[in-house]
Every structure is written in C-alpha cells, then in structure tokens.
C-alpha atoms as a PDB file:
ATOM      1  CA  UNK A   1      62.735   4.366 -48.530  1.00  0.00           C
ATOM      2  CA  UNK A   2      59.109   4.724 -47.515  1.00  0.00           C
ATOM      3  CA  UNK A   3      56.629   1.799 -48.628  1.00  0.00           C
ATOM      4  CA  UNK A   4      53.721   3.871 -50.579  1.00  0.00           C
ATOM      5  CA  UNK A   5      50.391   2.883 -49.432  1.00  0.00           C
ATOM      6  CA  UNK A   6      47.578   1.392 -51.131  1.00  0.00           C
ATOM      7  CA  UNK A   7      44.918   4.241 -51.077  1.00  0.00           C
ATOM      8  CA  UNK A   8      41.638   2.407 -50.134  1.00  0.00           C
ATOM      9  CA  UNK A   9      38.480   3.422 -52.365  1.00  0.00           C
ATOM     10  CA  UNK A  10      35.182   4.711 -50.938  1.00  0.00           C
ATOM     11  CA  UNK A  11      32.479   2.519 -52.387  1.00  0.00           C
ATOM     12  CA  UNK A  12      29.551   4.317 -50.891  1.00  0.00           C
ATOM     13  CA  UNK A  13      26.987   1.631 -51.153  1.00  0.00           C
ATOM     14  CA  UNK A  14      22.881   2.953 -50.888  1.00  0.00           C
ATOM     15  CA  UNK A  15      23.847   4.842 -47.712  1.00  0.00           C
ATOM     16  CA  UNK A  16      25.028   8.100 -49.513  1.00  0.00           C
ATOM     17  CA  UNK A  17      22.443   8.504 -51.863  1.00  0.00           C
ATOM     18  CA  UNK A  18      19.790   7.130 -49.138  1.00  0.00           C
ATOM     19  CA  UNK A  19      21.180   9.943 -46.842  1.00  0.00           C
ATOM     20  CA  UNK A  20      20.915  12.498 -49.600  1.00  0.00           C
ATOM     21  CA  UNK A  21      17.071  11.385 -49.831  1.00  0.00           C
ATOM     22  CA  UNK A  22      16.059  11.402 -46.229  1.00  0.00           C
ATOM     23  CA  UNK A  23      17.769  15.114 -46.301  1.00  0.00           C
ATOM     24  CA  UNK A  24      15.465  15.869 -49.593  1.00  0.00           C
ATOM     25  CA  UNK A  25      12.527  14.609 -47.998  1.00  0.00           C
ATOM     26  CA  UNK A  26      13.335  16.986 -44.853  1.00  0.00           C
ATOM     27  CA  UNK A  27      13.643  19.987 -46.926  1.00  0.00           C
ATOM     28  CA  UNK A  28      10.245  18.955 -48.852  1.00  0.00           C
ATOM     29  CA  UNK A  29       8.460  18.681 -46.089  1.00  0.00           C
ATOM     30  CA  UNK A  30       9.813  22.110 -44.883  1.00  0.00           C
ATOM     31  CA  UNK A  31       9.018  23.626 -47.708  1.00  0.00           C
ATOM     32  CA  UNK A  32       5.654  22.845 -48.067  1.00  0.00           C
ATOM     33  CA  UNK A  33       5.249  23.855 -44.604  1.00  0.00           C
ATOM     34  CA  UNK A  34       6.648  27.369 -45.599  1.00  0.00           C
ATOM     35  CA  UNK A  35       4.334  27.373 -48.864  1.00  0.00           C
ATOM     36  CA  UNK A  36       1.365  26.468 -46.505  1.00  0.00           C
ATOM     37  CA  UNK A  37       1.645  29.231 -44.050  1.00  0.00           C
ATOM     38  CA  UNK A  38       2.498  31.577 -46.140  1.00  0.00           C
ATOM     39  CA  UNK A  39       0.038  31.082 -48.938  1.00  0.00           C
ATOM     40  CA  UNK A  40      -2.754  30.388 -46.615  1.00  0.00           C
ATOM     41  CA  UNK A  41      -4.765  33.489 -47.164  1.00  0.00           C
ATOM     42  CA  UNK A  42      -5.012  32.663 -50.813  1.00  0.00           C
ATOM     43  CA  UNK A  43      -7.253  28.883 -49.886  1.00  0.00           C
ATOM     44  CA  UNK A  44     -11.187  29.485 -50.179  1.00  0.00           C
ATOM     45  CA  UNK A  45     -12.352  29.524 -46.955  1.00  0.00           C
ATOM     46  CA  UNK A  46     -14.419  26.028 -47.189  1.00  0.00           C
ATOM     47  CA  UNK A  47     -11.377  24.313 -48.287  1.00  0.00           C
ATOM     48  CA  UNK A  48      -9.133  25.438 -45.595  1.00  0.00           C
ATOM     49  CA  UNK A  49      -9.919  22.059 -43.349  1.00  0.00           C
ATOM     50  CA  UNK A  50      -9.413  19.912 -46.584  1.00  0.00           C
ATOM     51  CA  UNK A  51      -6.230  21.484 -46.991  1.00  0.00           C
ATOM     52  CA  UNK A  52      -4.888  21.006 -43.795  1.00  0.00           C
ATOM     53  CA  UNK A  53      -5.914  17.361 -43.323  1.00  0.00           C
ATOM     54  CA  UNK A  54      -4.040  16.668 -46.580  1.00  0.00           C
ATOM     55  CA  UNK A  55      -1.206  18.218 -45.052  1.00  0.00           C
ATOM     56  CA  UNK A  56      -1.432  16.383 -41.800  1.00  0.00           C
ATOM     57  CA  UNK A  57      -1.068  13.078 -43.681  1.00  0.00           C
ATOM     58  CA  UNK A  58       1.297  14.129 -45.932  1.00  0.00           C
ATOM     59  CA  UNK A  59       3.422  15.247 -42.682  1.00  0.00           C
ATOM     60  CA  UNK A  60       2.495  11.847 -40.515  1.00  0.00           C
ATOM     61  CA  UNK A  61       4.012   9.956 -43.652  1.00  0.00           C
ATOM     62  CA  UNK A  62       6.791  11.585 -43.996  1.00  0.00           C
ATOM     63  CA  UNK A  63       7.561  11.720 -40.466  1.00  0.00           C
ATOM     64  CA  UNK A  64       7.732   8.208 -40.254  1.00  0.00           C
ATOM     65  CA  UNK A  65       9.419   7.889 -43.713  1.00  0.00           C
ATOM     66  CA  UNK A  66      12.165   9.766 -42.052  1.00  0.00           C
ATOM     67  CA  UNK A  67      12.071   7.817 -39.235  1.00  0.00           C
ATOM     68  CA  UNK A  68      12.253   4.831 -40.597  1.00  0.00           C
ATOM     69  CA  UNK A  69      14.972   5.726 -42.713  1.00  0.00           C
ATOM     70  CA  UNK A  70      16.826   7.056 -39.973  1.00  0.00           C
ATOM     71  CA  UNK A  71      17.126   3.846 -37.975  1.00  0.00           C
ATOM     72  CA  UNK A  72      18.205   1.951 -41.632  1.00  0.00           C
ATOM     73  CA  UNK A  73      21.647   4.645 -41.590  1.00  0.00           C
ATOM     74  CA  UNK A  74      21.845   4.172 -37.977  1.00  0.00           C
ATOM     75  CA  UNK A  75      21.580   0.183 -38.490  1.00  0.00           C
ATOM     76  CA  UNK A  76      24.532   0.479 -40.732  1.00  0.00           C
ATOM     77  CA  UNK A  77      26.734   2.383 -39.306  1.00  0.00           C
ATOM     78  CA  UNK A  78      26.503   1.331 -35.752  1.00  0.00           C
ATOM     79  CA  UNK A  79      26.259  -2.398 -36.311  1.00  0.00           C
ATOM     80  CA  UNK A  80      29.816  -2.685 -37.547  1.00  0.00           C
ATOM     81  CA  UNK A  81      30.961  -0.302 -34.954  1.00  0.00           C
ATOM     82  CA  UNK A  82      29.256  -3.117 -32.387  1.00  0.00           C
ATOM     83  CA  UNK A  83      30.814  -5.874 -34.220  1.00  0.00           C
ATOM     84  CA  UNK A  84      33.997  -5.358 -34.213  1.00  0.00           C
ATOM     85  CA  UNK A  85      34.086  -3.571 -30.176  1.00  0.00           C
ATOM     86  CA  UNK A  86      32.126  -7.188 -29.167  1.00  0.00           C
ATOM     87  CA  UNK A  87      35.376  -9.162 -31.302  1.00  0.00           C
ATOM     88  CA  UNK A  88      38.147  -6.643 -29.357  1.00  0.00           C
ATOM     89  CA  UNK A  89      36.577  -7.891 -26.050  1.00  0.00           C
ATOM     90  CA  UNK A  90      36.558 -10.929 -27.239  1.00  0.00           C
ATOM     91  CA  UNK A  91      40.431 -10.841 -28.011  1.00  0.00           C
ATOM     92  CA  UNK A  92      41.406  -9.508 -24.874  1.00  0.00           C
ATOM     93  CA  UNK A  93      39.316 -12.357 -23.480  1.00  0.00           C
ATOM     94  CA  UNK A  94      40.501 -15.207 -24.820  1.00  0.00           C
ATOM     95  CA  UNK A  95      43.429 -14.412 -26.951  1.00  0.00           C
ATOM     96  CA  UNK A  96      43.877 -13.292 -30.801  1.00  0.00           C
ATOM     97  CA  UNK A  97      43.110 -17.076 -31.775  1.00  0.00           C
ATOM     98  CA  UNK A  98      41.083 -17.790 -35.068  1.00  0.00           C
ATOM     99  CA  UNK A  99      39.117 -13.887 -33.931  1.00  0.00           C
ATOM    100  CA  UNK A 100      38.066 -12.101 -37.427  1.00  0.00           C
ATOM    101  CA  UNK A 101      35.535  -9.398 -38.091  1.00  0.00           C
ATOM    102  CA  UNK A 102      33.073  -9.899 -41.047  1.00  0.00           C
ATOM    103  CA  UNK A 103      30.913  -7.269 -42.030  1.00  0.00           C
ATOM    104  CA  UNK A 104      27.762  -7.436 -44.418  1.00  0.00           C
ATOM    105  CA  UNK A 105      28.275  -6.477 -48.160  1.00  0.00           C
ATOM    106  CA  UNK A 106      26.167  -2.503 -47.258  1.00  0.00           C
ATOM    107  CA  UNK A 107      27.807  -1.721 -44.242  1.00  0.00           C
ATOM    108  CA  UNK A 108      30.098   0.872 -43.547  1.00  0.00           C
ATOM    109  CA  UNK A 109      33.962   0.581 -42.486  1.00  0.00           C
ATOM    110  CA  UNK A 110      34.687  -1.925 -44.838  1.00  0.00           C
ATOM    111  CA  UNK A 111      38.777  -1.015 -44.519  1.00  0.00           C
ATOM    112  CA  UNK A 112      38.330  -1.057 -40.911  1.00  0.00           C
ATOM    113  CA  UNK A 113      37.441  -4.654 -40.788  1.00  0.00           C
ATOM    114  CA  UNK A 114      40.167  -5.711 -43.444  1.00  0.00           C
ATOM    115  CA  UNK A 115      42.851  -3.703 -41.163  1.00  0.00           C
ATOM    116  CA  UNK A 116      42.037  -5.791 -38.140  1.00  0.00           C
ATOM    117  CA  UNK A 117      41.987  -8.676 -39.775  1.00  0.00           C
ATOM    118  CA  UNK A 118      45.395  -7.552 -41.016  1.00  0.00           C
ATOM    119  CA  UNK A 119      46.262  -6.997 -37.680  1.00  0.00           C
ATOM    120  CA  UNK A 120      44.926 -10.035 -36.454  1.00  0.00           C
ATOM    121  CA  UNK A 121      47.081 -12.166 -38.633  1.00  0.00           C
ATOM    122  CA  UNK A 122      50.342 -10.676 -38.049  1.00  0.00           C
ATOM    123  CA  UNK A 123      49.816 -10.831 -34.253  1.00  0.00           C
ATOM    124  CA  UNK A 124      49.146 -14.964 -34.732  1.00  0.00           C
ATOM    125  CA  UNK A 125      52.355 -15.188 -37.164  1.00  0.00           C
ATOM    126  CA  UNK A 126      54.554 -12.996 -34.590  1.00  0.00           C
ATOM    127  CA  UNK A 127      53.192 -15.188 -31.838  1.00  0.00           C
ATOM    128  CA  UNK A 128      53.800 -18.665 -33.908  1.00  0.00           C
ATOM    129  CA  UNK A 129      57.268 -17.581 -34.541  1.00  0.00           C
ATOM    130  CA  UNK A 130      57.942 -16.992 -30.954  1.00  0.00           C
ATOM    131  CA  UNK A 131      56.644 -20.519 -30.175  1.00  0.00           C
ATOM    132  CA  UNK A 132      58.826 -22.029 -32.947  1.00  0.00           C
ATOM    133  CA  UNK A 133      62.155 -20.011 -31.891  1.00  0.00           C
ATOM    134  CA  UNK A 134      64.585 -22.010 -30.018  1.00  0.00           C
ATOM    135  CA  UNK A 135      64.857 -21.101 -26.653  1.00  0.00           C
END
C-alpha cells in the first residue's frame, strides 16, 4: 500500500503581494503614459512644460521604485537557490557530514531546504549503519 504524502502548504510570505504591486505600479505608470499622450491636446498650451516635468518625476520615481523592488524578488529567490548549490558543492567536497541548509524566515523554497535536510539525514543514518554492521 502506498504511503500518502504530506501535501506541503504555500505560505507566500510579502513576495506575492510585493510582486502583485511592482506589476500595479507597471501598469500605472503605463497608463498614465497612455492618458498623457492621448489627452495632450486638451493641456493649455503654457502648462504643457509643467505637465511634462511632473511626469518626468513621477516616471524617474517609479522607475527606480521598480527597480528597486525588482532586485528585493530577485534577492529572495536567488539567494536560496545560491545557498543550497554552495552546500551541494560543499557535500560532494567533503562528505554529507553535519552539511544543512537554513534559509531566512521570507525566502522562497522553504520545502526545498527541509527535503535536503531530509535527505541529508538519512544519507548519515544509512552511512552510520554501514559503519556499525559487522563485517
């Protein structure tokens, strides 16, 4: 009979709804570039500069907004990737010895760390029962 699995939970953590702002702020920024060019014709034509030096701050902020929230996903979901490629070399290095990966409470791939650990524990039981067996 087949062993039913444990189904893992997704805790998403400020990545999903910090991802579904930086996509909000794109399609603001979009959109008030649409509204701009479209409705241009409509501005006085003394305010016209004023307008579009509003908009060119508004656009340099939320440029680097993005940006900057861009490299916070990227931190996240990449570091943990690095972590636990850096302690697989370092297994095949020196052996499965004491070797865990620990991620930080936000990061991603939570169940990924837990399953090498896993794995990491059985393959230091299997080997200490092959040092205790008679030989």
């Amino acid at each position: 009979m087949a062993s039913k699995r444990k189904r893992l939970k997704y805790y998403p953590g400020i990545q999903v709804p910090f991802a579904i702002l930086l996509v909000a702020a794109n399609l603001i920024t979009c959109g008030t570039t649409m509204f701009l060019m479209y409705n241009i014709h409509f501005v006085p034509e003394g305010k016209i500069a004023l307008l579009f030096g509003a908009y060119a701050m508004f656009w340099i902020v939320s440029v680097i907004a993005q940006t900057v929230a861009s490299f916070y996903l990227l931190h996240r979901a990449v570091g943990p990737v690095f972590r636990l490629t850096k302690t697989m070399t370092s297994v095949a290095e020196s052996g499965p010895k004491g070797q865990r990966v620990k991620f930080r409470t936000d990061d991603c791939f939570h169940e990924t760390a837990q399953a090498f650990n896993t794995m990491m524990d059985s393959i230091e039981g299997q080997n200490a029962q092959a040092k205790a067996a008679p030989s």
